[in-house]
Each structure stands twice: as structure tokens, then as C-alpha cells.
PDB file of N, CA and C in Angstrom:
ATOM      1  N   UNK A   1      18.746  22.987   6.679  1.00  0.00           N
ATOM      2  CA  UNK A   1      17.470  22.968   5.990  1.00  0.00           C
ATOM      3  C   UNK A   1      16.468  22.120   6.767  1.00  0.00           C
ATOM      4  N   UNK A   2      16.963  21.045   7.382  1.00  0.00           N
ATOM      5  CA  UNK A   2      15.933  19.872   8.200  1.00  0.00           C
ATOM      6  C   UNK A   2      15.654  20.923   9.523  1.00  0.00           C
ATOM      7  N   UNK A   3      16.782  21.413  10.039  1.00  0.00           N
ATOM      8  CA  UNK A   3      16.282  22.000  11.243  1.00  0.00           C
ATOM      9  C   UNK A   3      14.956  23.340  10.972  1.00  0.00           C
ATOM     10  N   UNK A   4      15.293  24.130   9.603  1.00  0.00           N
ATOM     11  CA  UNK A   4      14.179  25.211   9.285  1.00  0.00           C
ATOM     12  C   UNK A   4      12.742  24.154   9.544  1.00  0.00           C
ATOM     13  N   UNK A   5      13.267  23.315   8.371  1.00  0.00           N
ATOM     14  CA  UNK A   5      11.517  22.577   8.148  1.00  0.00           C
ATOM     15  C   UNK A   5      11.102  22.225   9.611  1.00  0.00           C
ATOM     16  N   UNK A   6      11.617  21.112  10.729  1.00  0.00           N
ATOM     17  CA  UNK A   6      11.384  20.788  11.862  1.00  0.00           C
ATOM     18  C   UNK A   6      10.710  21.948  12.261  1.00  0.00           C
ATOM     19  N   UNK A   7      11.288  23.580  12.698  1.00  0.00           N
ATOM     20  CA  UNK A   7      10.578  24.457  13.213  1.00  0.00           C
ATOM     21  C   UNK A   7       9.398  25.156  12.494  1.00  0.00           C
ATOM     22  N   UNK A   8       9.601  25.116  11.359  1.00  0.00           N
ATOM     23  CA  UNK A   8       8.476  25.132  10.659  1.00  0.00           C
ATOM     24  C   UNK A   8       7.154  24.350  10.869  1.00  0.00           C
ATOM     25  N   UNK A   9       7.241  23.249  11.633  1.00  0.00           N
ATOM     26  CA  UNK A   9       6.318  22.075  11.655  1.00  0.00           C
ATOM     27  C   UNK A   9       6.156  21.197  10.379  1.00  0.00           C
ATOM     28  N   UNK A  10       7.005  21.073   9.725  1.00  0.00           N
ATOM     29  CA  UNK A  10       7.196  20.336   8.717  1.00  0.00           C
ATOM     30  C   UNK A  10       7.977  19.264   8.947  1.00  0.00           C
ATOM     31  N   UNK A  11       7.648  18.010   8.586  1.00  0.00           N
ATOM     32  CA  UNK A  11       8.960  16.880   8.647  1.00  0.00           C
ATOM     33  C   UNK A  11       8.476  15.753   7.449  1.00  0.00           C
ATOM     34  N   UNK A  12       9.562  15.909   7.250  1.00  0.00           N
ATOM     35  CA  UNK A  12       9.757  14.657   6.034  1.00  0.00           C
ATOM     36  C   UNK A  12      10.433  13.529   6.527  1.00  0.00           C
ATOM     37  N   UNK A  13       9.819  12.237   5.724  1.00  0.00           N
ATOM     38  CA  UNK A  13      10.067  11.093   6.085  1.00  0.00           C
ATOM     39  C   UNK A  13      10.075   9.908   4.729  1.00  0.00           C
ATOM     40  N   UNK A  14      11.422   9.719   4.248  1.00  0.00           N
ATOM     41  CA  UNK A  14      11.765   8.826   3.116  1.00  0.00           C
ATOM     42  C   UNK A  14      10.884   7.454   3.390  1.00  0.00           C
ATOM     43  N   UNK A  15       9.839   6.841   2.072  1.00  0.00           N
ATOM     44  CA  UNK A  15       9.815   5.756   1.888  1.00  0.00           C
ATOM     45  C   UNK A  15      10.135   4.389   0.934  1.00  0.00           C
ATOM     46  N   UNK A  16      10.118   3.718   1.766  1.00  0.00           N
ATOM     47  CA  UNK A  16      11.085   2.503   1.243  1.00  0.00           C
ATOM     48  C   UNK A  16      10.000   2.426   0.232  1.00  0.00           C
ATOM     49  N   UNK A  17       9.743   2.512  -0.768  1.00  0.00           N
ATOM     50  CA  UNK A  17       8.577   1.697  -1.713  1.00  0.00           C
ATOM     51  C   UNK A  17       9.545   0.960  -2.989  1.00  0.00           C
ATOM     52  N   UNK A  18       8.775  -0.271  -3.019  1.00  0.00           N
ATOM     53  CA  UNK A  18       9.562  -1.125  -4.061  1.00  0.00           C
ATOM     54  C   UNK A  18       8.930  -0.590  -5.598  1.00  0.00           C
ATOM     55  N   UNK A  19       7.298  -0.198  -5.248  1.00  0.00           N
ATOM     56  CA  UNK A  19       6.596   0.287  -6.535  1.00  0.00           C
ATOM     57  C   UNK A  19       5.715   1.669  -6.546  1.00  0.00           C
ATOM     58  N   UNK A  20       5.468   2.199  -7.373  1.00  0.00           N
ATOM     59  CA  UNK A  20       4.968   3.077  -7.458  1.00  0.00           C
ATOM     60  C   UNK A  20       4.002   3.364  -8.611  1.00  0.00           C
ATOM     61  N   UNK A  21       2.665   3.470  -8.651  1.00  0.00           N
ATOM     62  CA  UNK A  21       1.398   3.072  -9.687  1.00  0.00           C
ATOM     63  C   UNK A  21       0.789   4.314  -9.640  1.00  0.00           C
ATOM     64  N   UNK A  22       0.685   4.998 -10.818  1.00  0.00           N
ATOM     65  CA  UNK A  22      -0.433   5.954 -11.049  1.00  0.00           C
ATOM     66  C   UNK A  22      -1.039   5.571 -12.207  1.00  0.00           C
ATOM     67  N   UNK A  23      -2.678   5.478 -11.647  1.00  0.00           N
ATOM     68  CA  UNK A  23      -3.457   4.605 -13.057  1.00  0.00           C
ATOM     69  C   UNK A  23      -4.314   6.620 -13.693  1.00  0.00           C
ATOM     70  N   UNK A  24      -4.221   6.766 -14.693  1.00  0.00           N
ATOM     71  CA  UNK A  24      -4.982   7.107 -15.620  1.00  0.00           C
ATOM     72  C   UNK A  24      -6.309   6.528 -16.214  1.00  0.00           C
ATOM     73  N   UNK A  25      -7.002   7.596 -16.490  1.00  0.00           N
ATOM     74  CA  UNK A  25      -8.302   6.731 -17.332  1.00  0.00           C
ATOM     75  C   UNK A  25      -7.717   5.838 -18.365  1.00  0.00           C
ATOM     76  N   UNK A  26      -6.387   6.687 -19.740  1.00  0.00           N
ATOM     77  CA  UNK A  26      -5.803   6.477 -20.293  1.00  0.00           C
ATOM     78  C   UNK A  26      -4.500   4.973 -20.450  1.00  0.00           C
ATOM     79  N   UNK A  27      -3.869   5.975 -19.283  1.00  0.00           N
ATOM     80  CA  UNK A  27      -2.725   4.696 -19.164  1.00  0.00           C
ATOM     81  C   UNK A  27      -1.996   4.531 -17.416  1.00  0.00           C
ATOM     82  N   UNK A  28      -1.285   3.536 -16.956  1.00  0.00           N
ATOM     83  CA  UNK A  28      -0.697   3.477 -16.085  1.00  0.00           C
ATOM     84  C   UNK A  28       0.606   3.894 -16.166  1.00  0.00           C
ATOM     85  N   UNK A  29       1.359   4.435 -15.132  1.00  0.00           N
ATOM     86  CA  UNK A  29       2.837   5.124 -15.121  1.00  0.00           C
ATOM     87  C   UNK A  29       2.898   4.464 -13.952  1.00  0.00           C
ATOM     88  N   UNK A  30       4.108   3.321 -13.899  1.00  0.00           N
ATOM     89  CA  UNK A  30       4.614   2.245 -13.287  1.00  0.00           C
ATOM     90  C   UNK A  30       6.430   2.870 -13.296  1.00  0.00           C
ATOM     91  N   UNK A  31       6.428   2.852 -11.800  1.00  0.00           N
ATOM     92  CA  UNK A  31       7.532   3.480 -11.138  1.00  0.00           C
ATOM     93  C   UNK A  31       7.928   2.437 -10.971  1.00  0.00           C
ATOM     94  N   UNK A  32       9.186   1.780 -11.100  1.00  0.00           N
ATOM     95  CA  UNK A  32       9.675   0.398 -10.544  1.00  0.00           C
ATOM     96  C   UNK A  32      11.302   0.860  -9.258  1.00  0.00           C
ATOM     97  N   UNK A  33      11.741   1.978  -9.350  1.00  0.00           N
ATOM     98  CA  UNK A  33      12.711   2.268  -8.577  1.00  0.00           C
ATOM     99  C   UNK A  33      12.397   3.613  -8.484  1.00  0.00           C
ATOM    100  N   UNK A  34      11.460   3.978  -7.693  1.00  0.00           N
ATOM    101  CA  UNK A  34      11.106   5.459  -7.215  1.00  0.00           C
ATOM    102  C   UNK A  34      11.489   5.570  -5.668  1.00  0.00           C
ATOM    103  N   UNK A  35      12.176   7.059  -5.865  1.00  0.00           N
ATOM    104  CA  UNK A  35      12.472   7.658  -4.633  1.00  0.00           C
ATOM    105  C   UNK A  35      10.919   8.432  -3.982  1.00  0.00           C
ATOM    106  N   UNK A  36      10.657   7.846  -2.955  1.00  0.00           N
ATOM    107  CA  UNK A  36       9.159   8.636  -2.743  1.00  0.00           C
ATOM    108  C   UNK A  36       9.731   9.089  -1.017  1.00  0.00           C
ATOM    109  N   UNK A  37       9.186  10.217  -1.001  1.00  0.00           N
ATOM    110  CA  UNK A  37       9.529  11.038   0.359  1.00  0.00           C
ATOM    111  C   UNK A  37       7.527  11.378   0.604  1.00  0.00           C
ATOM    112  N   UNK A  38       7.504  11.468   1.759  1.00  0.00           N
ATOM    113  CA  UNK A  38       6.386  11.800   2.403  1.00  0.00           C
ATOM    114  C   UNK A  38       6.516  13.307   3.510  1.00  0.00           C
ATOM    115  N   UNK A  39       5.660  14.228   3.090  1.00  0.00           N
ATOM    116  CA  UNK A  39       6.199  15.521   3.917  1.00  0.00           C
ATOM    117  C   UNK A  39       4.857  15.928   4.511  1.00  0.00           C
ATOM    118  N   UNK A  40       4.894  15.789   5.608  1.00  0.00           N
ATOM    119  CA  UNK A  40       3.674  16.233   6.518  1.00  0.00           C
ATOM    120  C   UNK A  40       3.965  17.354   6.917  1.00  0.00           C
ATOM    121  N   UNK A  41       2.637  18.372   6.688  1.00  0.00           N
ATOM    122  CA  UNK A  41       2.984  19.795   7.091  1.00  0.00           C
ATOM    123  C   UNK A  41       1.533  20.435   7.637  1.00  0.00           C
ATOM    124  N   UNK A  42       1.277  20.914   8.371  1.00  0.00           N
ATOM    125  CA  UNK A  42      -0.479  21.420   8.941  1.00  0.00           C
ATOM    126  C   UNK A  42      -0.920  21.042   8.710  1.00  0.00           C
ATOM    127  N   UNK A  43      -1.113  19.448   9.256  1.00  0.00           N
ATOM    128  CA  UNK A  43      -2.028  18.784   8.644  1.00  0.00           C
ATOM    129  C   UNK A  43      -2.134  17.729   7.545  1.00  0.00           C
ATOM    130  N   UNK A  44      -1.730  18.013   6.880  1.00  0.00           N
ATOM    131  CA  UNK A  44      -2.000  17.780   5.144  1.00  0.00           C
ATOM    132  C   UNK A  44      -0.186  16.564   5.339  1.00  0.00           C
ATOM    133  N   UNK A  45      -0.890  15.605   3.880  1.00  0.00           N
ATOM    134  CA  UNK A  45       0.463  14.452   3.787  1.00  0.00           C
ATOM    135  C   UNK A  45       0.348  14.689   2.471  1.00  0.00           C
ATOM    136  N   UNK A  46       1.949  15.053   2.119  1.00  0.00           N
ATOM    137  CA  UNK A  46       2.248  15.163   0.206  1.00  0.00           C
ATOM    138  C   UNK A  46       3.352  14.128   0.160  1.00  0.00           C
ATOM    139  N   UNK A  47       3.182  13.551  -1.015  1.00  0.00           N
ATOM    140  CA  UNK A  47       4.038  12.445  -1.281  1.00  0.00           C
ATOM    141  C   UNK A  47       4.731  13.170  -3.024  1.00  0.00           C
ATOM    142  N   UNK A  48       6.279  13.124  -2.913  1.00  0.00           N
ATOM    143  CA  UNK A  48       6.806  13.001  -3.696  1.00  0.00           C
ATOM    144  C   UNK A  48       7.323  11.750  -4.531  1.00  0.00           C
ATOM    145  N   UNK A  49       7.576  11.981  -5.496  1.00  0.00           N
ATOM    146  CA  UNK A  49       8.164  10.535  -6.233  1.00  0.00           C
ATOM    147  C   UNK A  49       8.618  11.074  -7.442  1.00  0.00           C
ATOM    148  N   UNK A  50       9.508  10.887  -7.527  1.00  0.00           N
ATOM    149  CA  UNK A  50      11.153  11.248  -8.188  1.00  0.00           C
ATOM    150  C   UNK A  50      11.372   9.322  -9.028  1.00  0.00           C
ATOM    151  N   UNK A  51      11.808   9.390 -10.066  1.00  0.00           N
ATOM    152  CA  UNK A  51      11.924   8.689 -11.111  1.00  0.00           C
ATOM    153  C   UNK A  51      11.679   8.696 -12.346  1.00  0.00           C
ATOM    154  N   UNK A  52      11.981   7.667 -13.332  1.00  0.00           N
ATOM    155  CA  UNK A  52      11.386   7.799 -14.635  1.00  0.00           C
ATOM    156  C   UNK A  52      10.148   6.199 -14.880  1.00  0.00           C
ATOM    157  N   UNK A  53       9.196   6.920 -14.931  1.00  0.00           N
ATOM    158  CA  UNK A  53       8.322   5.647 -15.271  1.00  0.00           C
ATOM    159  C   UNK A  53       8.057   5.131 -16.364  1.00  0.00           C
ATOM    160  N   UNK A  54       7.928   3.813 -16.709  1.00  0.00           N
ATOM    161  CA  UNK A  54       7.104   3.091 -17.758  1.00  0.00           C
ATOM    162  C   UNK A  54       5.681   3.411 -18.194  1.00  0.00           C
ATOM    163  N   UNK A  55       4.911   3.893 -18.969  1.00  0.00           N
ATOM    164  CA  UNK A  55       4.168   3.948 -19.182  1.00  0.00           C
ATOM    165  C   UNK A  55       3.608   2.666 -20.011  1.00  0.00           C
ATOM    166  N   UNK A  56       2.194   2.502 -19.660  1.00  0.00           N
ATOM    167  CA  UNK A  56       1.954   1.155 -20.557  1.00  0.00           C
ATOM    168  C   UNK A  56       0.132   1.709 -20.468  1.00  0.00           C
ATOM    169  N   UNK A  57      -0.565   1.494 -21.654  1.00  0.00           N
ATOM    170  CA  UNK A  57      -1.980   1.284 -21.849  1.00  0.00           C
ATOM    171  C   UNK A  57      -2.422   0.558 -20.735  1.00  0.00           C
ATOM    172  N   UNK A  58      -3.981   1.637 -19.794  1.00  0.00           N
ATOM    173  CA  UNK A  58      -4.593   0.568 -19.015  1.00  0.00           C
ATOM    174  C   UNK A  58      -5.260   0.010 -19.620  1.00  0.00           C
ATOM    175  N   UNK A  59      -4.976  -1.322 -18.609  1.00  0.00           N
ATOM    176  CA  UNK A  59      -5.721  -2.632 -19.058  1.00  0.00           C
ATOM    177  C   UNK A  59      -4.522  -3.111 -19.745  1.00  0.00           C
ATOM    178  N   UNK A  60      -3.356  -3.281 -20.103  1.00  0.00           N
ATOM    179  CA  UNK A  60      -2.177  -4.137 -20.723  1.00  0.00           C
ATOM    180  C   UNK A  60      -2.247  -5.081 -20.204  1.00  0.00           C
ATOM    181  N   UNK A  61      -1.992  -6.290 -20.799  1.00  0.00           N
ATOM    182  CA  UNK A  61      -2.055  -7.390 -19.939  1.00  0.00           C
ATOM    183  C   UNK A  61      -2.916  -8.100 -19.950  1.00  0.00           C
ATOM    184  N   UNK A  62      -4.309  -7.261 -19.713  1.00  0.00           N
ATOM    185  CA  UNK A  62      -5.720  -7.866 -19.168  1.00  0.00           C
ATOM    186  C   UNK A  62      -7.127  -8.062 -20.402  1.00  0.00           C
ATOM    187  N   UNK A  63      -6.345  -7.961 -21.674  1.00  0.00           N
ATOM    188  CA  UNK A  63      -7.674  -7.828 -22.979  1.00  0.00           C
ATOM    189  C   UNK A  63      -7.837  -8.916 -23.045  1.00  0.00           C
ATOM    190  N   UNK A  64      -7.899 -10.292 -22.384  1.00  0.00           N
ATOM    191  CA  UNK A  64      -8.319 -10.900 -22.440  1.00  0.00           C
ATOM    192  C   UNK A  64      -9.535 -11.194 -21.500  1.00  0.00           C
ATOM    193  N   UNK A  65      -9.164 -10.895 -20.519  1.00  0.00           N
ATOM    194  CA  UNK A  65     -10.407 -10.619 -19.417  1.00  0.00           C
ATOM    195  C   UNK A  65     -11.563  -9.783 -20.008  1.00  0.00           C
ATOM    196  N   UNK A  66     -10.821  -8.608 -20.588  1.00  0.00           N
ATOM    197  CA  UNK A  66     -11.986  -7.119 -21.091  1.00  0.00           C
ATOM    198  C   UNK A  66     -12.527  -7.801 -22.010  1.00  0.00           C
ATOM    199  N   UNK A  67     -12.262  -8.642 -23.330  1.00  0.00           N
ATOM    200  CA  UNK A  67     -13.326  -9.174 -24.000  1.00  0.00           C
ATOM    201  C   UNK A  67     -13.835 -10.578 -23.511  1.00  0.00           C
ATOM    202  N   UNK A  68     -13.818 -11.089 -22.059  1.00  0.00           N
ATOM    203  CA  UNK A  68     -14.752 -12.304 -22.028  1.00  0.00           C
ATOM    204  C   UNK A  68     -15.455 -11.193 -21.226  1.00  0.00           C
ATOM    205  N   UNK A  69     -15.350 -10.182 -20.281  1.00  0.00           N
ATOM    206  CA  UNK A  69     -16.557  -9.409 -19.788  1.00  0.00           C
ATOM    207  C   UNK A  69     -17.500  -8.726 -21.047  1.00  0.00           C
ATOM    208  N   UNK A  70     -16.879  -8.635 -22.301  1.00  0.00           N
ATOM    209  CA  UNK A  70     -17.634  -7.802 -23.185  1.00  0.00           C
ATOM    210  C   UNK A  70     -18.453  -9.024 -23.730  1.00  0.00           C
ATOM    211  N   UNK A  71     -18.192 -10.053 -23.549  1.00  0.00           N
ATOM    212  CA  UNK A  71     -19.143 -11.464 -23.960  1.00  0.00           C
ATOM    213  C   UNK A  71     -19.735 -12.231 -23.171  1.00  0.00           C
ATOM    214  N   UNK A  72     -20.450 -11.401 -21.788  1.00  0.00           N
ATOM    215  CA  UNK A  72     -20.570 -11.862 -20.455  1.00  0.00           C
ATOM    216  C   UNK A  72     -20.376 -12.877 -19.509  1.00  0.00           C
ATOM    217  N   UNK A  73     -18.958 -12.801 -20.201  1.00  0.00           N
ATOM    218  CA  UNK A  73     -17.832 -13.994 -19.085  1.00  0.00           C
ATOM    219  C   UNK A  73     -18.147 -13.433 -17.947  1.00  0.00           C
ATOM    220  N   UNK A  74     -17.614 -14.496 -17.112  1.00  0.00           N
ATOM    221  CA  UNK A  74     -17.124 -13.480 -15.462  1.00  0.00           C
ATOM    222  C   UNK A  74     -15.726 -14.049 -15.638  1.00  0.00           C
ATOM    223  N   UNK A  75     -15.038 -12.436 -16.152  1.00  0.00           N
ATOM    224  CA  UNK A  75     -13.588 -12.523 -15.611  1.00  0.00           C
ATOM    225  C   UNK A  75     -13.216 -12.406 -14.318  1.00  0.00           C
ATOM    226  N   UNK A  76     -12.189 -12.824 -13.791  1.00  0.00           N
ATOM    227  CA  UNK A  76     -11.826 -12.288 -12.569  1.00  0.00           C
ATOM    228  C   UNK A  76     -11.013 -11.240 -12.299  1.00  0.00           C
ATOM    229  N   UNK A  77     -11.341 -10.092 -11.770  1.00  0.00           N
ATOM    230  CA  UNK A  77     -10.230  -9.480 -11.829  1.00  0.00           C
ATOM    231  C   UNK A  77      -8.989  -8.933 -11.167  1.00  0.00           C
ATOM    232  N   UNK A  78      -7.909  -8.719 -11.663  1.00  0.00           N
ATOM    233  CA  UNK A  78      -6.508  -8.467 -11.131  1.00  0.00           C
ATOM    234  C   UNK A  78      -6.206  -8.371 -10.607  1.00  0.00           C
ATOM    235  N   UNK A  79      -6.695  -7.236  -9.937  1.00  0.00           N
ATOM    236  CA  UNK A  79      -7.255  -6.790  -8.601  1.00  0.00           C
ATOM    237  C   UNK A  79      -7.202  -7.752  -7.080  1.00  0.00           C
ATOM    238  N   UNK A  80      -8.295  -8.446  -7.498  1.00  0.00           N
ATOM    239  CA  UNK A  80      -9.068 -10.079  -6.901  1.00  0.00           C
ATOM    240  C   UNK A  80      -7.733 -11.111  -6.987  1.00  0.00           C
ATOM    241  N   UNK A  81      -6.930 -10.802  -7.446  1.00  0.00           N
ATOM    242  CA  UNK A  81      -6.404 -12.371  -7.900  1.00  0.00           C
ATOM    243  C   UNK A  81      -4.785 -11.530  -6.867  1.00  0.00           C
ATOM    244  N   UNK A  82      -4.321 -10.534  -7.125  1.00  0.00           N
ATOM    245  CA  UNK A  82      -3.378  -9.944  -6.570  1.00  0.00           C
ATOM    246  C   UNK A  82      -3.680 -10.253  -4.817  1.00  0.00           C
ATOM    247  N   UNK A  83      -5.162  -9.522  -4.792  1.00  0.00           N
ATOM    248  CA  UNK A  83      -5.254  -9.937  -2.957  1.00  0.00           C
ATOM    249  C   UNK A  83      -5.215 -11.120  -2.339  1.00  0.00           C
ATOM    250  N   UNK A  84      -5.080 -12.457  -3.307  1.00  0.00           N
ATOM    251  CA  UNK A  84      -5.836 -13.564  -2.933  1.00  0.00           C
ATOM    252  C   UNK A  84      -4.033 -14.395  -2.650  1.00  0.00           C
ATOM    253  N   UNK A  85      -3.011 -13.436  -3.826  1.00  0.00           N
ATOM    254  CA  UNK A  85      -1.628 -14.048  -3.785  1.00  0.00           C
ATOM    255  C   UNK A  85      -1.557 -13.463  -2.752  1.00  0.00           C
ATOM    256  N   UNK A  86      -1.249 -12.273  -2.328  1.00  0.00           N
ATOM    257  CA  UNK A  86      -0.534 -11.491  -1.086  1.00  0.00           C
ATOM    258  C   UNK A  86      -1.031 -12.555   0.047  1.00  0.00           C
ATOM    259  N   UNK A  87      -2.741 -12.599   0.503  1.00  0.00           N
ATOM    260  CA  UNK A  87      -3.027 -12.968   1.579  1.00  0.00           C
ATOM    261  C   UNK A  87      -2.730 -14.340   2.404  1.00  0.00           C
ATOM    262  N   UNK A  88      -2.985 -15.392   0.486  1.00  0.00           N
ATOM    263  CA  UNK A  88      -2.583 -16.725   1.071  1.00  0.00           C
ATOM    264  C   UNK A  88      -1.428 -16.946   0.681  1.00  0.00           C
ATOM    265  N   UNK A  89      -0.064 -16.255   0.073  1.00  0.00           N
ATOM    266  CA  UNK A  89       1.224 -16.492  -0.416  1.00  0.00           C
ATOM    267  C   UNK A  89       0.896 -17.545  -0.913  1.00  0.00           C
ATOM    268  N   UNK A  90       0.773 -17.735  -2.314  1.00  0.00           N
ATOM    269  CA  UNK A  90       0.236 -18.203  -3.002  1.00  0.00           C
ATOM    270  C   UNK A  90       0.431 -17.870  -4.750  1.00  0.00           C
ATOM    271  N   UNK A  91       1.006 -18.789  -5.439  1.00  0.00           N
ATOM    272  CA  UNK A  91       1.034 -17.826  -7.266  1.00  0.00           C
ATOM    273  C   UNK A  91      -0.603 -17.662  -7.248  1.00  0.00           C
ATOM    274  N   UNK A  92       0.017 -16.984  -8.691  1.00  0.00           N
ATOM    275  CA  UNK A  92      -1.022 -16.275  -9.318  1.00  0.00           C
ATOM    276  C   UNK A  92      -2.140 -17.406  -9.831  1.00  0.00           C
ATOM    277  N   UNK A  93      -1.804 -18.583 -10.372  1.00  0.00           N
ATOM    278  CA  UNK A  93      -2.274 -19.513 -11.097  1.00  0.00           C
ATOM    279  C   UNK A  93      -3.433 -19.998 -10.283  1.00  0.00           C
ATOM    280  N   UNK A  94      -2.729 -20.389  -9.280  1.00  0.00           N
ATOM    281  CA  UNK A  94      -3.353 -20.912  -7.977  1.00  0.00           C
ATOM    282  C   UNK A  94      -4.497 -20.219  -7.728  1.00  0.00           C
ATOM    283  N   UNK A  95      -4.025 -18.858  -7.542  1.00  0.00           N
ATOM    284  CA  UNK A  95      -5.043 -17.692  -6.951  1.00  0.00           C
ATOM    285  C   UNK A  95      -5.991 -17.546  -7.912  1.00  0.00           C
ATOM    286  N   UNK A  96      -5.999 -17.232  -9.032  1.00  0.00           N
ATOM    287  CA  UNK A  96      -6.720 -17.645 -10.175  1.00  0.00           C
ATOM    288  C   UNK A  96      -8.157 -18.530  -9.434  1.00  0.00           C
ATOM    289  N   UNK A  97      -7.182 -19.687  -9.984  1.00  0.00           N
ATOM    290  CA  UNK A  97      -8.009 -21.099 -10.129  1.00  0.00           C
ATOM    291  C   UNK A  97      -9.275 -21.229  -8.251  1.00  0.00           C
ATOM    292  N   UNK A  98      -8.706 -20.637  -7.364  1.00  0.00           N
ATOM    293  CA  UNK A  98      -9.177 -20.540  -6.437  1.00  0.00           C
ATOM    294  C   UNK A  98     -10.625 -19.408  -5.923  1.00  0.00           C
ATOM    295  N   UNK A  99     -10.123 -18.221  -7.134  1.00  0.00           N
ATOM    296  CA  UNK A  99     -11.483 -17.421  -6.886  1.00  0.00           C
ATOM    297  C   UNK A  99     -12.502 -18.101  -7.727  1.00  0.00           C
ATOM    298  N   UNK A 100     -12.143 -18.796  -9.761  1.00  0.00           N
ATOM    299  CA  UNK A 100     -12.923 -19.020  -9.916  1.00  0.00           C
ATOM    300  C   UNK A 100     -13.724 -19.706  -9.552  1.00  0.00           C
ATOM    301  N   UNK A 101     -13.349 -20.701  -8.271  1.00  0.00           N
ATOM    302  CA  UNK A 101     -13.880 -22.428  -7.750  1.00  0.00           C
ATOM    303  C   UNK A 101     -14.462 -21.558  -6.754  1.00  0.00           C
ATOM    304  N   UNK A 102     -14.698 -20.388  -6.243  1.00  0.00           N
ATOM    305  CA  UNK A 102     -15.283 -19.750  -5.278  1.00  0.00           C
ATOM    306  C   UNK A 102     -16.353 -18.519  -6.177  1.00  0.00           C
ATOM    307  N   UNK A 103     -16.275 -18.450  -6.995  1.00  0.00           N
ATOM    308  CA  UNK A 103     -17.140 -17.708  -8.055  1.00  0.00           C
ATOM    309  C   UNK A 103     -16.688 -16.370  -7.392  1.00  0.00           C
ATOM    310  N   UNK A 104     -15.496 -15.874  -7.369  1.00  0.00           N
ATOM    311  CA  UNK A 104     -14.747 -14.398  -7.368  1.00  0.00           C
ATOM    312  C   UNK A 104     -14.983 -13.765  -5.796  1.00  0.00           C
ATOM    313  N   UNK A 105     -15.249 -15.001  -4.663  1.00  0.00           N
ATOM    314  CA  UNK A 105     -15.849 -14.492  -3.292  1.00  0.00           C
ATOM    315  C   UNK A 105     -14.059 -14.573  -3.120  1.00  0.00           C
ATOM    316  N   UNK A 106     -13.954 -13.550  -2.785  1.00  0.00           N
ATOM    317  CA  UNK A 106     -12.004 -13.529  -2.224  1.00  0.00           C
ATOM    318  C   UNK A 106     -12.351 -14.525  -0.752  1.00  0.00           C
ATOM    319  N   UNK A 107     -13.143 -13.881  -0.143  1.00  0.00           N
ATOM    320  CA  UNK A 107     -13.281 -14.790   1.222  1.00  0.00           C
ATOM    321  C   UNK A 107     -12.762 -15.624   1.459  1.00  0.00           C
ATOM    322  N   UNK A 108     -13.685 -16.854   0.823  1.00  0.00           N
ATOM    323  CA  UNK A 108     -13.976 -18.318   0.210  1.00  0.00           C
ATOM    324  C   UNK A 108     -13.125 -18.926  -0.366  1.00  0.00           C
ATOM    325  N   UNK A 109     -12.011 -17.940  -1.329  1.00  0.00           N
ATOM    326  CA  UNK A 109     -10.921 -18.438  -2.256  1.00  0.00           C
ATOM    327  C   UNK A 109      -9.529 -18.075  -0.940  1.00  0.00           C
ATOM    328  N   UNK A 110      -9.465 -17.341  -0.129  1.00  0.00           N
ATOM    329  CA  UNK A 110      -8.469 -17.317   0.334  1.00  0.00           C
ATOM    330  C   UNK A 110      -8.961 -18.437   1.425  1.00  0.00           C
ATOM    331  N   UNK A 111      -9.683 -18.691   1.920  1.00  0.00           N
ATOM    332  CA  UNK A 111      -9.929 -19.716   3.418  1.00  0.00           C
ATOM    333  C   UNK A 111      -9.887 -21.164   2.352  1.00  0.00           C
ATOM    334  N   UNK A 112      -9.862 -21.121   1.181  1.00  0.00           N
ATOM    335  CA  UNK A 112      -9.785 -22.339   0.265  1.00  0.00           C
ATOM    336  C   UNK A 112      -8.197 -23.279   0.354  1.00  0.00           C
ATOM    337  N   UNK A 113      -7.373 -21.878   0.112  1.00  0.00           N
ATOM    338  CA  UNK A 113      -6.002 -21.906  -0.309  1.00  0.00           C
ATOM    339  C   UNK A 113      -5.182 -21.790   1.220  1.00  0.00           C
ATOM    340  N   UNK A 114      -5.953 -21.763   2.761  1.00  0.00           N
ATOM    341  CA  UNK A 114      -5.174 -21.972   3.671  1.00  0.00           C
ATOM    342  C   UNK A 114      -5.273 -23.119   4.670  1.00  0.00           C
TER     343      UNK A 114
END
């Protein structure tokens, strides 16, 4: 079957992914042990993903943020605070406390925290 696809110009290539996120307007479907294969064929890249996901309401987690923005807080968001752990390895708390002392400039909050 690999050798058809190969002459076909098709090749697939398994990825390692630890997660897997499809956001909805609705809700997120959070893959936590997905098999995802990647199949390049004329061109074009299709990604499979094989598992059973969690579904959870978007925004879970975060109604606390959504009503200080609905009371014109400046929340920070998740988003912002996720790039700021990855970049400076760094918790969340930290990362937090670092955009707000930078007023949400990731820049500023990551060159803060290194």
C-alpha cells in the first residue's frame, strides 16, 4: 500500500503531537492522545487525527477574564500568557504577573522574565 501511494506521489508522514485543538465558535474538542498522520499529495497537506476528544465550552476556564473585559478590565489573554510561558520557561503565574507589569506588550514581559 506505501509503495502504491509513494508512486502515486503521495507520502504520508506520522506526527508525534502531544495535543490536538479544534476551537469552534461554540466549543473546543481537545485531543489529548491523538494519532495525527500528515499526507501530502499534489500539492495540498491533509492532516488526519484519529481519537476521542474532550469537548469543553469555549472560553472554559476563562469567564473570569470575559466578564472583567465585559466591565472594561484589560484581561490578559491566554493566548498572551501561554506565549510568554513557552518563550521564557516560565509558570503561568509568573507569566501572568509579567504581561500585566508590561500592560499585555509580550515583548516587554518576556525580555522582563529573562
Amino acid at each position: 500500500m506505501k509503495q502504491m501511494m509513494e508512486q502515486m506521489g503521495i507520502d504520508l508522514e506520522d506526527i508525534d503531537a502531544e495535543e490536538v485543538v479544534i476551537r469552534t465558535p461554540d466549543e473546543e474538542l481537545v485531543f489529548s492522545d491523538a494519532e495525527v498522520q500528515r499526507m501530502d499529495a499534489q500539492g495540498q497537506q491533509t492532516y488526519q487525527v484519529v481519537g476521542e476528544p474532550e469537548s469543553r465550552e469555549r472560553g472554559a476556564g476563562g469567564d473570569a477574564a470575559s466578564a472583567s473585559e465585559d466591565d472594561g478590565g484589560d484581561a490578559i489573554p491566554q493566548e498572551d500568557v501561554d506565549i510568554v510561558v513557552q518563550r521564557a520557561d516560565v509558570g503561568e503565574d509568573a507569566a501572568r504577573e509579567a504581561l500585566e507589569e508590561a500592560e499585555g506588550d509580550l515583548a516587554a514581559a518576556i525580555a522582563s522574565l529573562e
